[in-house]
C-alpha atoms as a PDB file:
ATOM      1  CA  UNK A   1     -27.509 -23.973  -0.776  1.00  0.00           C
ATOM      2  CA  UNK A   2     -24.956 -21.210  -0.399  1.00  0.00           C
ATOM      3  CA  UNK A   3     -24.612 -18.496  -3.598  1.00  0.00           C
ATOM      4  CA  UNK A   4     -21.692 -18.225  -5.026  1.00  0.00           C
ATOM      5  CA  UNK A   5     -18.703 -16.131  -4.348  1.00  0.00           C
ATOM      6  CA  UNK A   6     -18.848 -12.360  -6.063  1.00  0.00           C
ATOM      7  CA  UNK A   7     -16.272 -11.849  -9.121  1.00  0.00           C
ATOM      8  CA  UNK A   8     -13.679 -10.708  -8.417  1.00  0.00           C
ATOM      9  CA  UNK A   9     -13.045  -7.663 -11.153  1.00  0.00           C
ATOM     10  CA  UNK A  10      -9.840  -6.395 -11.652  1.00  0.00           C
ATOM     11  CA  UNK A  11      -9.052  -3.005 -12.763  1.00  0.00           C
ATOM     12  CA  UNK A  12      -5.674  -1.963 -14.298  1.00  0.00           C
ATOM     13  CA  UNK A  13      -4.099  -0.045 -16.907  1.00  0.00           C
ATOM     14  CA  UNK A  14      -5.703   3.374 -16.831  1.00  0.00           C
ATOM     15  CA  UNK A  15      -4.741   6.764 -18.449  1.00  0.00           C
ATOM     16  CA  UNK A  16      -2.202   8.288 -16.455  1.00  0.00           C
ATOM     17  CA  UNK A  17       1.497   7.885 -16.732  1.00  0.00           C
ATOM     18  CA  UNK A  18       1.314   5.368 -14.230  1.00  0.00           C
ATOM     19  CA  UNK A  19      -0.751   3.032 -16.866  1.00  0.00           C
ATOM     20  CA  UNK A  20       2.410   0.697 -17.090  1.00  0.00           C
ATOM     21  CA  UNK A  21       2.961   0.131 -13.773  1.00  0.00           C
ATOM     22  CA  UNK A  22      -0.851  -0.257 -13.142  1.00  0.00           C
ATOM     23  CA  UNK A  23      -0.801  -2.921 -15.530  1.00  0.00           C
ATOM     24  CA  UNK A  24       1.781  -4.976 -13.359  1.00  0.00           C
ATOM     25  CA  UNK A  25      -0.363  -4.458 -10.484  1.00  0.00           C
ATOM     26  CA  UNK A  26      -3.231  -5.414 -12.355  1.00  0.00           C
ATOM     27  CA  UNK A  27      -1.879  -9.168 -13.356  1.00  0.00           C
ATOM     28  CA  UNK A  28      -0.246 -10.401 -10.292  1.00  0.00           C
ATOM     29  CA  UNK A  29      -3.002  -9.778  -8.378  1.00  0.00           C
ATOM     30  CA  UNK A  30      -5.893 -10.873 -11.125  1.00  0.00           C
ATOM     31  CA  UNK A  31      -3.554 -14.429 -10.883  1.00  0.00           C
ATOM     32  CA  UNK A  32      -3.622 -14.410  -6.995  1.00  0.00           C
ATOM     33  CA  UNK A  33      -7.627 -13.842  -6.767  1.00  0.00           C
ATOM     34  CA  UNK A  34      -7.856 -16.620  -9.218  1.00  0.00           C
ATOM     35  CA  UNK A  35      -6.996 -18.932  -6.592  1.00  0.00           C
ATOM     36  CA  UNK A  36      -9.564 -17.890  -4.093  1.00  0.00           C
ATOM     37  CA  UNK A  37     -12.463 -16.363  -6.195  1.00  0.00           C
ATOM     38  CA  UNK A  38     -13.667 -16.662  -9.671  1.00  0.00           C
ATOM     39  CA  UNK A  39     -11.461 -13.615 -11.403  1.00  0.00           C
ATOM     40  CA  UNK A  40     -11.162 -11.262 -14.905  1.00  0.00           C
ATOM     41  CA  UNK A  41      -8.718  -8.773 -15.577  1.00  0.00           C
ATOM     42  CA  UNK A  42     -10.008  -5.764 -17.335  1.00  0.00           C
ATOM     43  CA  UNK A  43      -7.808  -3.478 -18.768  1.00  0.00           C
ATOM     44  CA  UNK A  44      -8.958   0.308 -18.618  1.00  0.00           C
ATOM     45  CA  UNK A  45      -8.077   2.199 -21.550  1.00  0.00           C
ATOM     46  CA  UNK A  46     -10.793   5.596 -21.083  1.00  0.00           C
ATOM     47  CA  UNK A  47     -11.977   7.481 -18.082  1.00  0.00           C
ATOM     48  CA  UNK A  48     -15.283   5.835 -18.070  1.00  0.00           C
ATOM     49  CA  UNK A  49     -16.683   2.774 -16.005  1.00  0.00           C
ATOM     50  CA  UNK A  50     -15.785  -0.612 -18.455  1.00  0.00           C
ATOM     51  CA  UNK A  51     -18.576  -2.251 -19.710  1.00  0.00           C
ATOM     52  CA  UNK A  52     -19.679  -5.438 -18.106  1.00  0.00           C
ATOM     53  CA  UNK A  53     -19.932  -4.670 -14.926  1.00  0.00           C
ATOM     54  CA  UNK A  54     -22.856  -6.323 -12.929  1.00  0.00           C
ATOM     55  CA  UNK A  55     -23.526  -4.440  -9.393  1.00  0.00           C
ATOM     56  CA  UNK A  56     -25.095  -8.114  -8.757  1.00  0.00           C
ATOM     57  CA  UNK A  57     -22.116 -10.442  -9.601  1.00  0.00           C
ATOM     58  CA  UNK A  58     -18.892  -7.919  -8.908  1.00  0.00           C
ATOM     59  CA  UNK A  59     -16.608  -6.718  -6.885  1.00  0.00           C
ATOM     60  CA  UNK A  60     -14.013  -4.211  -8.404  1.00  0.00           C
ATOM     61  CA  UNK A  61     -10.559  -4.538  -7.157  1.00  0.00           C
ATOM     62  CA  UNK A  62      -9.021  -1.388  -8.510  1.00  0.00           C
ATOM     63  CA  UNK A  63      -4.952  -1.476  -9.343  1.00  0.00           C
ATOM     64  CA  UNK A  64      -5.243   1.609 -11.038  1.00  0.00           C
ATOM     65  CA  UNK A  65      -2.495   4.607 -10.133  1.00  0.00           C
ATOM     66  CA  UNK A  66      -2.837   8.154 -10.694  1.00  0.00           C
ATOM     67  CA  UNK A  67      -5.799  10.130 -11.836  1.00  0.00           C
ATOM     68  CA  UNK A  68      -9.018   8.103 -12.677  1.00  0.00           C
ATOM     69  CA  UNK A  69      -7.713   5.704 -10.316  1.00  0.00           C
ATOM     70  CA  UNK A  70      -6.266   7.050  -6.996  1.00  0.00           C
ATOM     71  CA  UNK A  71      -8.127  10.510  -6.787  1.00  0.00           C
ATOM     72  CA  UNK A  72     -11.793   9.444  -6.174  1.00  0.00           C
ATOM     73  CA  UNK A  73     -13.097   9.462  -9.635  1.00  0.00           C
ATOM     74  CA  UNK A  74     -13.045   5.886 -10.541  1.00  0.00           C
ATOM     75  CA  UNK A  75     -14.905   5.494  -6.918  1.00  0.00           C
ATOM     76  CA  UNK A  76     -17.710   8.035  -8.207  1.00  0.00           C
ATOM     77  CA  UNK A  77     -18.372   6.331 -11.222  1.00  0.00           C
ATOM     78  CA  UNK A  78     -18.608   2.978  -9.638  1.00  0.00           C
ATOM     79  CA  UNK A  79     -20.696   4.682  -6.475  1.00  0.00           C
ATOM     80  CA  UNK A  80     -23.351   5.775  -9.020  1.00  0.00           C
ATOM     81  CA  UNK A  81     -23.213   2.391 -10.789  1.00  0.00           C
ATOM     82  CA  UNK A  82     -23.964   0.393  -7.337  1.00  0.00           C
ATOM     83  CA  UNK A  83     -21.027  -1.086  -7.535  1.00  0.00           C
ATOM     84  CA  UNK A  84     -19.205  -2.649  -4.572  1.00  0.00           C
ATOM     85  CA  UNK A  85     -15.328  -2.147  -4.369  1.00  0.00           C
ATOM     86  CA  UNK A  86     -12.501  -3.048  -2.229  1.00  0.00           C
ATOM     87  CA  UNK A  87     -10.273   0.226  -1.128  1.00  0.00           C
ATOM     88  CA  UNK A  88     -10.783   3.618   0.299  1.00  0.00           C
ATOM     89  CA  UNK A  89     -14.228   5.630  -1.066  1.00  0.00           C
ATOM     90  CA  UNK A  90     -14.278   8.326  -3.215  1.00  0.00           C
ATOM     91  CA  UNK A  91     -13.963  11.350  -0.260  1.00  0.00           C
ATOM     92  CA  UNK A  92     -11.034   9.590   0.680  1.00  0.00           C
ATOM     93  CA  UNK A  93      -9.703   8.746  -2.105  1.00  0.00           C
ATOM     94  CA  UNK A  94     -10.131  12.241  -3.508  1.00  0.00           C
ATOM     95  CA  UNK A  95      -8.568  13.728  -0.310  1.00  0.00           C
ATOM     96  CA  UNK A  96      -5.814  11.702  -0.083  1.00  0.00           C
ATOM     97  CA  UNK A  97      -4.906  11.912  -3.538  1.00  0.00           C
ATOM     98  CA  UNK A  98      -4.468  15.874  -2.832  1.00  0.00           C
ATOM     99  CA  UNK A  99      -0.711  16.134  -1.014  1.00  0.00           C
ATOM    100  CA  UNK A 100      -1.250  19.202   0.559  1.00  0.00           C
ATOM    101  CA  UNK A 101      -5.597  18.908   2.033  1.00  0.00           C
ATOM    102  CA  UNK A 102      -3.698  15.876   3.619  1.00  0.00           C
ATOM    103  CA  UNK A 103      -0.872  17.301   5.203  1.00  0.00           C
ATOM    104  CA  UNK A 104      -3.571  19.575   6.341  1.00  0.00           C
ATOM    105  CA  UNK A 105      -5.127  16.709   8.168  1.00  0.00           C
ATOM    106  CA  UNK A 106      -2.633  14.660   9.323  1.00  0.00           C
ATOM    107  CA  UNK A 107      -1.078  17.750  11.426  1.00  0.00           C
ATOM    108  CA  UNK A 108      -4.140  18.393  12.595  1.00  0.00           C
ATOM    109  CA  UNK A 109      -4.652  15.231  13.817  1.00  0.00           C
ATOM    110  CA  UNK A 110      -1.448  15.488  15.614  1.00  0.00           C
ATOM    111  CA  UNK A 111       1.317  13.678  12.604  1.00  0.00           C
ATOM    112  CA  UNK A 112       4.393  16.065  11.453  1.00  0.00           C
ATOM    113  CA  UNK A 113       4.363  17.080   8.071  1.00  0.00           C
ATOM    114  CA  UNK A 114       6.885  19.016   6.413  1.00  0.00           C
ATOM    115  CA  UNK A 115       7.167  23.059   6.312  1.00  0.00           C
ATOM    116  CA  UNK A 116       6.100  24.040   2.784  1.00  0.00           C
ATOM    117  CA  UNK A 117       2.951  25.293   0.636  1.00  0.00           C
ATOM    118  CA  UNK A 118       0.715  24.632  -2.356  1.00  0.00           C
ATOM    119  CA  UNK A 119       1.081  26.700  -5.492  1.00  0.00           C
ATOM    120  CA  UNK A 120      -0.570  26.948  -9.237  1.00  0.00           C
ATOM    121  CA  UNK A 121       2.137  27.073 -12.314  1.00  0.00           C
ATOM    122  CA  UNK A 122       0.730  30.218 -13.679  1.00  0.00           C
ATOM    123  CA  UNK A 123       1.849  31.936 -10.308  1.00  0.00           C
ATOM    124  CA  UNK A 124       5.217  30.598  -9.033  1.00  0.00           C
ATOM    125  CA  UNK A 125       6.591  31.379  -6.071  1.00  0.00           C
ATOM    126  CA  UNK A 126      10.365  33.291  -6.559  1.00  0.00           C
ATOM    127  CA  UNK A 127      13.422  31.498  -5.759  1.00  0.00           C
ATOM    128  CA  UNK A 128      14.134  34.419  -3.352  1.00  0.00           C
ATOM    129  CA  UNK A 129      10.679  33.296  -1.095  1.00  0.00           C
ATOM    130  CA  UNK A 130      11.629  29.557  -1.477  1.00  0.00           C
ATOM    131  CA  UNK A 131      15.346  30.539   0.008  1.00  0.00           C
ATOM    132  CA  UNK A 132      13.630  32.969   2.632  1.00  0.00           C
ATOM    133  CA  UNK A 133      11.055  30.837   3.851  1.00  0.00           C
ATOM    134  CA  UNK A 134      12.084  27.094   3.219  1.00  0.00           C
ATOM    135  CA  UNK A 135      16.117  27.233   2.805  1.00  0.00           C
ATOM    136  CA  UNK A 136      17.975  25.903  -0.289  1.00  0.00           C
ATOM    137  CA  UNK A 137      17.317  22.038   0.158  1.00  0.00           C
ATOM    138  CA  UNK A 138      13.842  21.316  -0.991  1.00  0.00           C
ATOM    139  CA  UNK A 139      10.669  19.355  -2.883  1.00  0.00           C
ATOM    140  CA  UNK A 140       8.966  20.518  -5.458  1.00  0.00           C
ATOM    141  CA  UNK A 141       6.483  17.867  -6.796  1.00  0.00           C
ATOM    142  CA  UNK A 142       3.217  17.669  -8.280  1.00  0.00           C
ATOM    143  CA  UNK A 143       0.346  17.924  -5.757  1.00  0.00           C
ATOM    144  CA  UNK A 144      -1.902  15.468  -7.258  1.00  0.00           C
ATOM    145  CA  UNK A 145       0.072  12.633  -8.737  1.00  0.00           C
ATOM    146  CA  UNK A 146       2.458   9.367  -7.941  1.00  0.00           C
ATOM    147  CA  UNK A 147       5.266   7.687  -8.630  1.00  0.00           C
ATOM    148  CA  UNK A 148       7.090  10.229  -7.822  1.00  0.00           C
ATOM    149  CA  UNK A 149       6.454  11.452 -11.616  1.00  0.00           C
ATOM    150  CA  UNK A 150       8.021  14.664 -12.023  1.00  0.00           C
ATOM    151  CA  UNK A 151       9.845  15.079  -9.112  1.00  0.00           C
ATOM    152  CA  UNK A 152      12.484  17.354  -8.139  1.00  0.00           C
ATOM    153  CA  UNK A 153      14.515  17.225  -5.306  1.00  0.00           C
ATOM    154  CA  UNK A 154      16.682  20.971  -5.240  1.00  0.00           C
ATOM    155  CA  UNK A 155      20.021  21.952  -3.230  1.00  0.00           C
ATOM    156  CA  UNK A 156      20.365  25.322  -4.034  1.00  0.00           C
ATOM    157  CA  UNK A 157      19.424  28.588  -5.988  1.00  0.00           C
ATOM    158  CA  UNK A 158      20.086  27.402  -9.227  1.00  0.00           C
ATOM    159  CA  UNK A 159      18.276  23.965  -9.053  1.00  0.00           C
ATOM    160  CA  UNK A 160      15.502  25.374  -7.691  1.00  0.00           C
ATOM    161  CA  UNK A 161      15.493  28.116 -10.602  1.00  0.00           C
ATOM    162  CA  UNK A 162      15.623  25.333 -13.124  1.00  0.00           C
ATOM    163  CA  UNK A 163      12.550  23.284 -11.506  1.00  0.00           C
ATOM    164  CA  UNK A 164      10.153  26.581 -11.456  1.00  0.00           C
ATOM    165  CA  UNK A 165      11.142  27.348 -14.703  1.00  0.00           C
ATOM    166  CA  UNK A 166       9.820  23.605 -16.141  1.00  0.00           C
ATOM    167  CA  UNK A 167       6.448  23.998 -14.712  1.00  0.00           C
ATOM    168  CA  UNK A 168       3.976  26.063 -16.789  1.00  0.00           C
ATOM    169  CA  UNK A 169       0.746  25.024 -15.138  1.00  0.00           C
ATOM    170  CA  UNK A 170      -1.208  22.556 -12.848  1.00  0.00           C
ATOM    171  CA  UNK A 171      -0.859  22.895  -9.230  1.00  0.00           C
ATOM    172  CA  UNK A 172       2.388  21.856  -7.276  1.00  0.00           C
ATOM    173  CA  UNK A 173       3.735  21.712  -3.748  1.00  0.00           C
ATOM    174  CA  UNK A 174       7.336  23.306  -2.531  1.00  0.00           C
ATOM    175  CA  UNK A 175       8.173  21.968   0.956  1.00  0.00           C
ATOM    176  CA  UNK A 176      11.564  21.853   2.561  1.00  0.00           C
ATOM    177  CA  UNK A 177      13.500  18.774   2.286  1.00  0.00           C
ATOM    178  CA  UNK A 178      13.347  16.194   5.095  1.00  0.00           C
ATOM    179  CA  UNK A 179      16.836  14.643   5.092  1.00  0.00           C
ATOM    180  CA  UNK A 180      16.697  10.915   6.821  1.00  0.00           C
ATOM    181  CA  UNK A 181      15.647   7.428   6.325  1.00  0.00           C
ATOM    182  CA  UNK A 182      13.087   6.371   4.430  1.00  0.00           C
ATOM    183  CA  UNK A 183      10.268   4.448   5.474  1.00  0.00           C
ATOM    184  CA  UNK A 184       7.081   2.928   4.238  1.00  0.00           C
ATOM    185  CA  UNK A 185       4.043   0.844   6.009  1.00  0.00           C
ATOM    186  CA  UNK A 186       0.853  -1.082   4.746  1.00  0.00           C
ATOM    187  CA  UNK A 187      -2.240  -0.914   6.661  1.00  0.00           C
ATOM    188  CA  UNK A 188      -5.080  -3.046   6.553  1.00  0.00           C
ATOM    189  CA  UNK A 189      -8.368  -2.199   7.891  1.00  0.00           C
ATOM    190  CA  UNK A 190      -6.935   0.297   9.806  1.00  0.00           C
ATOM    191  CA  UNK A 191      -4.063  -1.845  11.238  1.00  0.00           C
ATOM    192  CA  UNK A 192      -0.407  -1.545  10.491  1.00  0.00           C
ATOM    193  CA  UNK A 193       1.528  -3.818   9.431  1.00  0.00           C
ATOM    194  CA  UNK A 194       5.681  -4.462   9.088  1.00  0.00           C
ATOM    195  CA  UNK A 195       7.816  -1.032   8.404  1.00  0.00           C
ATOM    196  CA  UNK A 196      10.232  -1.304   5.179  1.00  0.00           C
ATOM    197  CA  UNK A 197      12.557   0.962   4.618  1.00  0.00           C
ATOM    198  CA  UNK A 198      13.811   2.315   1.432  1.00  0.00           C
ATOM    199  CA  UNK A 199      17.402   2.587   0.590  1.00  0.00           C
ATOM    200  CA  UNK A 200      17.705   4.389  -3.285  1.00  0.00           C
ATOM    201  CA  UNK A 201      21.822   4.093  -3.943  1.00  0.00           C
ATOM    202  CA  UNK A 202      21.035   7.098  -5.150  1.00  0.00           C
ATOM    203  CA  UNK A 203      19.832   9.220  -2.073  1.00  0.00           C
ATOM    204  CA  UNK A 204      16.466  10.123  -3.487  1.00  0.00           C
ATOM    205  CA  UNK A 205      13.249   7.504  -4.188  1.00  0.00           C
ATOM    206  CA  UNK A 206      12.135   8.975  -6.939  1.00  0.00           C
ATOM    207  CA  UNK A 207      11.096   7.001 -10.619  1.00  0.00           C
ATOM    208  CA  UNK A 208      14.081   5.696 -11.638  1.00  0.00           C
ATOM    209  CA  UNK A 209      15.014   4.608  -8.633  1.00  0.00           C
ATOM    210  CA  UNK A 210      11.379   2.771  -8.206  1.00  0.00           C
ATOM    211  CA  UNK A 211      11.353   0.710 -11.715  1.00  0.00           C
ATOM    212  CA  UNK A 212      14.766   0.521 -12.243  1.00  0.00           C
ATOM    213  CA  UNK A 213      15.654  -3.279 -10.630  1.00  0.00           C
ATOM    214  CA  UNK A 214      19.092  -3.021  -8.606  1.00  0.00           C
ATOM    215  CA  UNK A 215      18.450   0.985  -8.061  1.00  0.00           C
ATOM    216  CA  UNK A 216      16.942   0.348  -4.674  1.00  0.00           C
ATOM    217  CA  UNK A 217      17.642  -1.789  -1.432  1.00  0.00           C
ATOM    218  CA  UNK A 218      14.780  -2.797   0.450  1.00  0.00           C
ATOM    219  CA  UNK A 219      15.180  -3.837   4.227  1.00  0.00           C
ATOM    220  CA  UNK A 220      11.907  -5.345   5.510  1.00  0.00           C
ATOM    221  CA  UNK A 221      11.086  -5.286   8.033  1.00  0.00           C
ATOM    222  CA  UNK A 222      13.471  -1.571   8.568  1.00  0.00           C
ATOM    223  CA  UNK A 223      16.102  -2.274  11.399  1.00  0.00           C
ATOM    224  CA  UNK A 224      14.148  -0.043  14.314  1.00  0.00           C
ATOM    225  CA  UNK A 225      14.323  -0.417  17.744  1.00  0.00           C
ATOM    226  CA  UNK A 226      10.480  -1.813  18.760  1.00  0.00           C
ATOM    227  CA  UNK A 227       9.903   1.739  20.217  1.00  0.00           C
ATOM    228  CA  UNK A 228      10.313   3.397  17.160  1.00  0.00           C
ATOM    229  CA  UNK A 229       8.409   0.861  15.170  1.00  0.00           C
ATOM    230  CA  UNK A 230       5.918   0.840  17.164  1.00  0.00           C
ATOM    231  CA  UNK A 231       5.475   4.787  17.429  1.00  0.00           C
ATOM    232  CA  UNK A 232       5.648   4.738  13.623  1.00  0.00           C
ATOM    233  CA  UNK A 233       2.574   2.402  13.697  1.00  0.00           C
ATOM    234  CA  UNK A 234       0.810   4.375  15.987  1.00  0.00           C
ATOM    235  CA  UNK A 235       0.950   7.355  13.655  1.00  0.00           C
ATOM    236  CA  UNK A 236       0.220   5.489  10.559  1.00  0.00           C
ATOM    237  CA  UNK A 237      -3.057   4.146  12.093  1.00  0.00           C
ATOM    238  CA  UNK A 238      -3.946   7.712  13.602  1.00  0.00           C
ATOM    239  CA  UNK A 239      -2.914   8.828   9.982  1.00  0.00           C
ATOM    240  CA  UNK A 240      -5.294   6.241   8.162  1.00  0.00           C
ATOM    241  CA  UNK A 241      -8.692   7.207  10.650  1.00  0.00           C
ATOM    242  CA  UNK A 242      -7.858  10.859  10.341  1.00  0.00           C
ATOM    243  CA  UNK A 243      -8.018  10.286   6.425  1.00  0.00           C
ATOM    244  CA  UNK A 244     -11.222   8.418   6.316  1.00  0.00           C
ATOM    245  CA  UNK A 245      -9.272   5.510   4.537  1.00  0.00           C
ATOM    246  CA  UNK A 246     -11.363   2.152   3.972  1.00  0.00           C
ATOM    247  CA  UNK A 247     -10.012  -1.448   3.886  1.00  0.00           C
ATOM    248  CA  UNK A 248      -6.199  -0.742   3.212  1.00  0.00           C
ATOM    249  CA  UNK A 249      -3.437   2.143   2.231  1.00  0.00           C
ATOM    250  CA  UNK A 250       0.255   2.223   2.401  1.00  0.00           C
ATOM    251  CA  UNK A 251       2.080   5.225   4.188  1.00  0.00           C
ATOM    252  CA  UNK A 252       5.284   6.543   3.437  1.00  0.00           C
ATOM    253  CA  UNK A 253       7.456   9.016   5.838  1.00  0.00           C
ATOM    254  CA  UNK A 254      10.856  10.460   6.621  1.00  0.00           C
ATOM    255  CA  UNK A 255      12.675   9.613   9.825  1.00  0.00           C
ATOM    256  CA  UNK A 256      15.409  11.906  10.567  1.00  0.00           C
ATOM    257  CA  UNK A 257      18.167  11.084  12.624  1.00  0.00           C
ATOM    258  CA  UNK A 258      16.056  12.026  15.864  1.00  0.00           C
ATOM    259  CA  UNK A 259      13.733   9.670  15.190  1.00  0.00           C
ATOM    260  CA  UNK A 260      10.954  12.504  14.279  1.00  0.00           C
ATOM    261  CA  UNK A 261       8.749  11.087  11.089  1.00  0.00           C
ATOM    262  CA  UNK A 262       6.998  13.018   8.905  1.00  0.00           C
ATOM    263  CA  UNK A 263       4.758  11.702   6.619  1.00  0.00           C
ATOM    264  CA  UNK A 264       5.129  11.684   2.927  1.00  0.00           C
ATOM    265  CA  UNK A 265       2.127  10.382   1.284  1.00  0.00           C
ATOM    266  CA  UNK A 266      -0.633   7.842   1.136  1.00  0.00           C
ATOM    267  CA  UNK A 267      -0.721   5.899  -1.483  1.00  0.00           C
ATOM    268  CA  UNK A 268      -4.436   4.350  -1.278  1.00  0.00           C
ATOM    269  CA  UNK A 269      -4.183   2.179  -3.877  1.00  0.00           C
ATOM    270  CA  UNK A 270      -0.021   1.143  -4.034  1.00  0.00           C
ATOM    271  CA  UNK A 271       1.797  -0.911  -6.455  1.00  0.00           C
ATOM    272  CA  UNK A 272       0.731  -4.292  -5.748  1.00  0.00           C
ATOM    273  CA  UNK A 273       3.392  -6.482  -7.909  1.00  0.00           C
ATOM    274  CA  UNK A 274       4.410  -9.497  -5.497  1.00  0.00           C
ATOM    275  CA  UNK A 275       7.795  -7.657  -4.744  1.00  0.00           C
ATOM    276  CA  UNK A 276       6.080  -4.238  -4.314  1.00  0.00           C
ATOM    277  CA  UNK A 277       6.244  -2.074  -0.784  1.00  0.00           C
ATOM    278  CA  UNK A 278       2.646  -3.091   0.245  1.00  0.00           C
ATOM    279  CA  UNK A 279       3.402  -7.034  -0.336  1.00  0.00           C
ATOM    280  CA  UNK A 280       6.817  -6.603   1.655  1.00  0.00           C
ATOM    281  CA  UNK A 281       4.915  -5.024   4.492  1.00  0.00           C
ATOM    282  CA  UNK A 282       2.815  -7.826   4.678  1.00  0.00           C
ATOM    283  CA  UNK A 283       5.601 -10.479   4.739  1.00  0.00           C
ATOM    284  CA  UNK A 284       7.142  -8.729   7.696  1.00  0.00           C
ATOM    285  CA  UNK A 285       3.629  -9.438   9.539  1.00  0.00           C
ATOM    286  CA  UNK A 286       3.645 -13.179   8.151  1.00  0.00           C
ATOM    287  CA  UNK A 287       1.187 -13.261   5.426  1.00  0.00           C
ATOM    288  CA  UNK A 288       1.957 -14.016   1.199  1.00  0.00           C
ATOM    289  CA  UNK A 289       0.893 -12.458  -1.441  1.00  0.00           C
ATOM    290  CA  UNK A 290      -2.164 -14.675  -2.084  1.00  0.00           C
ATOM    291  CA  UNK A 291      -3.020 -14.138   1.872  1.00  0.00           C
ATOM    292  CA  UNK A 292      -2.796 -10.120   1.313  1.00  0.00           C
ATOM    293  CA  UNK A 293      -4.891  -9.755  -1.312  1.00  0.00           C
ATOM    294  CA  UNK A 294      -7.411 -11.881  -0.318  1.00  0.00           C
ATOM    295  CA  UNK A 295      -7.427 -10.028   2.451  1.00  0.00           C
ATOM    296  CA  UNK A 296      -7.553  -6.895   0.363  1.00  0.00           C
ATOM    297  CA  UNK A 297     -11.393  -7.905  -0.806  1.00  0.00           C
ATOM    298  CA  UNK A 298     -12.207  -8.774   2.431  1.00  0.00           C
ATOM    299  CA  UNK A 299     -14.030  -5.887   3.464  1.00  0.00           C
ATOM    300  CA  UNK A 300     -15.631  -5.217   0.125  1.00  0.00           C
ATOM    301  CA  UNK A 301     -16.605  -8.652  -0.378  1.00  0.00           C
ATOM    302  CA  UNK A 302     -18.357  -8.362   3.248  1.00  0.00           C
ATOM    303  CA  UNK A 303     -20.277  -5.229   1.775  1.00  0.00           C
ATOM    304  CA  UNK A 304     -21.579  -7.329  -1.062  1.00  0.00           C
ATOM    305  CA  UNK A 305     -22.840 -10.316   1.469  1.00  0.00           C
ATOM    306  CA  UNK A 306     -24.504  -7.392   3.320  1.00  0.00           C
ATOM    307  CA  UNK A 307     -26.214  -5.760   0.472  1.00  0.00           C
ATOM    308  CA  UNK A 308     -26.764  -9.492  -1.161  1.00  0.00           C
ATOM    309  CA  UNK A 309     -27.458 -11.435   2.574  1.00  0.00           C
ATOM    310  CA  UNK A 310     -25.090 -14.092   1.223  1.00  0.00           C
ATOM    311  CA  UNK A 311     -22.726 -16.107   3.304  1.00  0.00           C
ATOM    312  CA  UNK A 312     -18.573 -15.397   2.237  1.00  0.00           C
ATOM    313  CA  UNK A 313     -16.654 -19.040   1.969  1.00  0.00           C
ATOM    314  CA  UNK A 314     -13.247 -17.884   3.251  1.00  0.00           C
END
């Protein structure tokens, strides 16, 4: 007689400003699992491992955004616990999670990345250098964080005077504005899957423009011509390896009106509402939102029939 099927544990909620949206995440896919695995929702509320959890019985299916989520410490904690769980590991995560170590790697692996640098609040960079070196349209954004949560896009001297002058600490990336189309595409296991692209009425994809309904069009899949697509694939998946991602990310890039793309970000662990970026990717390549995230598990749930030598009913 066969064992049964791991739980299925569901992280979401969290401590970082993204707790809200994590929370989304966190239900429509602890409803979707439901159907293919027996499921619980847990919702984190400290930067600790919840109680419960049984490196015997579960599989963690993290929905948590920001730190203790995205940045590899969640992964530590459950590492030392024995716990198996779907989604990039901890060195990934951790890297990833770090906006400028992976524009490091992705150009070294042979991706464009925008002109820029990293640098802490208690030692900003003048608006003279910024001018000098990067020209008056640019980014200045956290360089650990998501959601585009305090982001400022600058066009000119006095905008970027007025973005230095809010940040008092933490570390932070300036990089020179990519102007072009925005696109986005979800990997699994190392494959890419549809482009979307990302049309904010507003010109820039940042909060508002995320959680605000009607703020955004979405065109999935993006109107490219196969070449392009398929280039944009390429780069994603070269992206992904380079990275050390596990099981699944979604990549986000620029495209300017010579078709170069440089990447953005990767978002390891994405919003994962049914009408979220990662969801629509997977549309475009023919599979629901039930499909993707049983899909999602896959490779963790494999890990736990390894470790366990127990057959997975799929």
């Amino acid at each position: 007689m066969s064992e049964p099927l791991p739980r299925i544990t569901v992280l979401g909620g969290g401590t970082s400003p993204e707790r809200e949206v994590s929370l989304g995440s966190g239900r429509a896919c602890a409803i979707a699992l439901a159907r293919s695995f027996p499921t619980r929702l847990v919702d984190v509320t400290r930067e600790e491992l919840p109680a419960g959890l049984d490196p015997d019985r579960d599989v963690v299916f993290s929905t948590l955004h920001g730190t203790f989520g995205e940045d590899g410490a969640m992964q530590r904690l459950l590492d030392l616990a024995g716990v198996i769980y779907a989604g990039c590991d901890a060195a990934s995560s951790e890297l990833t999670f770090d906006k400028e170590r992976t524009k490091q790697v992705v150009r070294a692996a042979g991706g464009e990345v925008a002109r820029g640098w990293m640098f802490a609040g208690a030692d900003k960079p003048t608006v003279k250098r910024v001018l000098a070196e990067l020209g008056p349209q640019v980014v200045i954004k956290p360089n650990r964080s998501g959601s585009s949560v305090n982001l400022h896009v600058c066009d000119g001297p006095s905008s970027i005077e007025a973005a230095l002058a809010a940040i008092t600490d933490g570390e932070w990336v300036v990089e020179q504005r990519i102007v072009g189309r925005e696109l986005t595409v979800g990997l699994i296991r190392g494959r890419a899957m549809g482009v979307v692209e990302i049309a904010p009425k507003s010109g820039v994809f940042d909060y508002s423009s995320k959680y605000t309904k009607g703020l955004t069009e979405y065109l999935a899949p993006a109107p490219l011509a196969p070449e392009i697509e398929q280039a944009l694939q390429r780069d994603a998946e070269t992206a992904f390896a380079a990275c050390g991602c596990r099981d699944y990310a979604r990549i986000d890039y620029i495209m300017t009106p010579e078709n170069r793309c440089f990447l953005l970000e990767i978002n390891t662990l994405p919003g994962m509402k049914e009408t979220s970026l990662l969801p629509m990717s997977a549309q475009c390549a023919g599979m629901d939102f039930t499909a993707l995230v049983r899909e999602l598990v896959a490779g963790a749930c494999e890990r736990f029939a390894g470790r366990k030598r127990i057959p997975i009913v799929r």
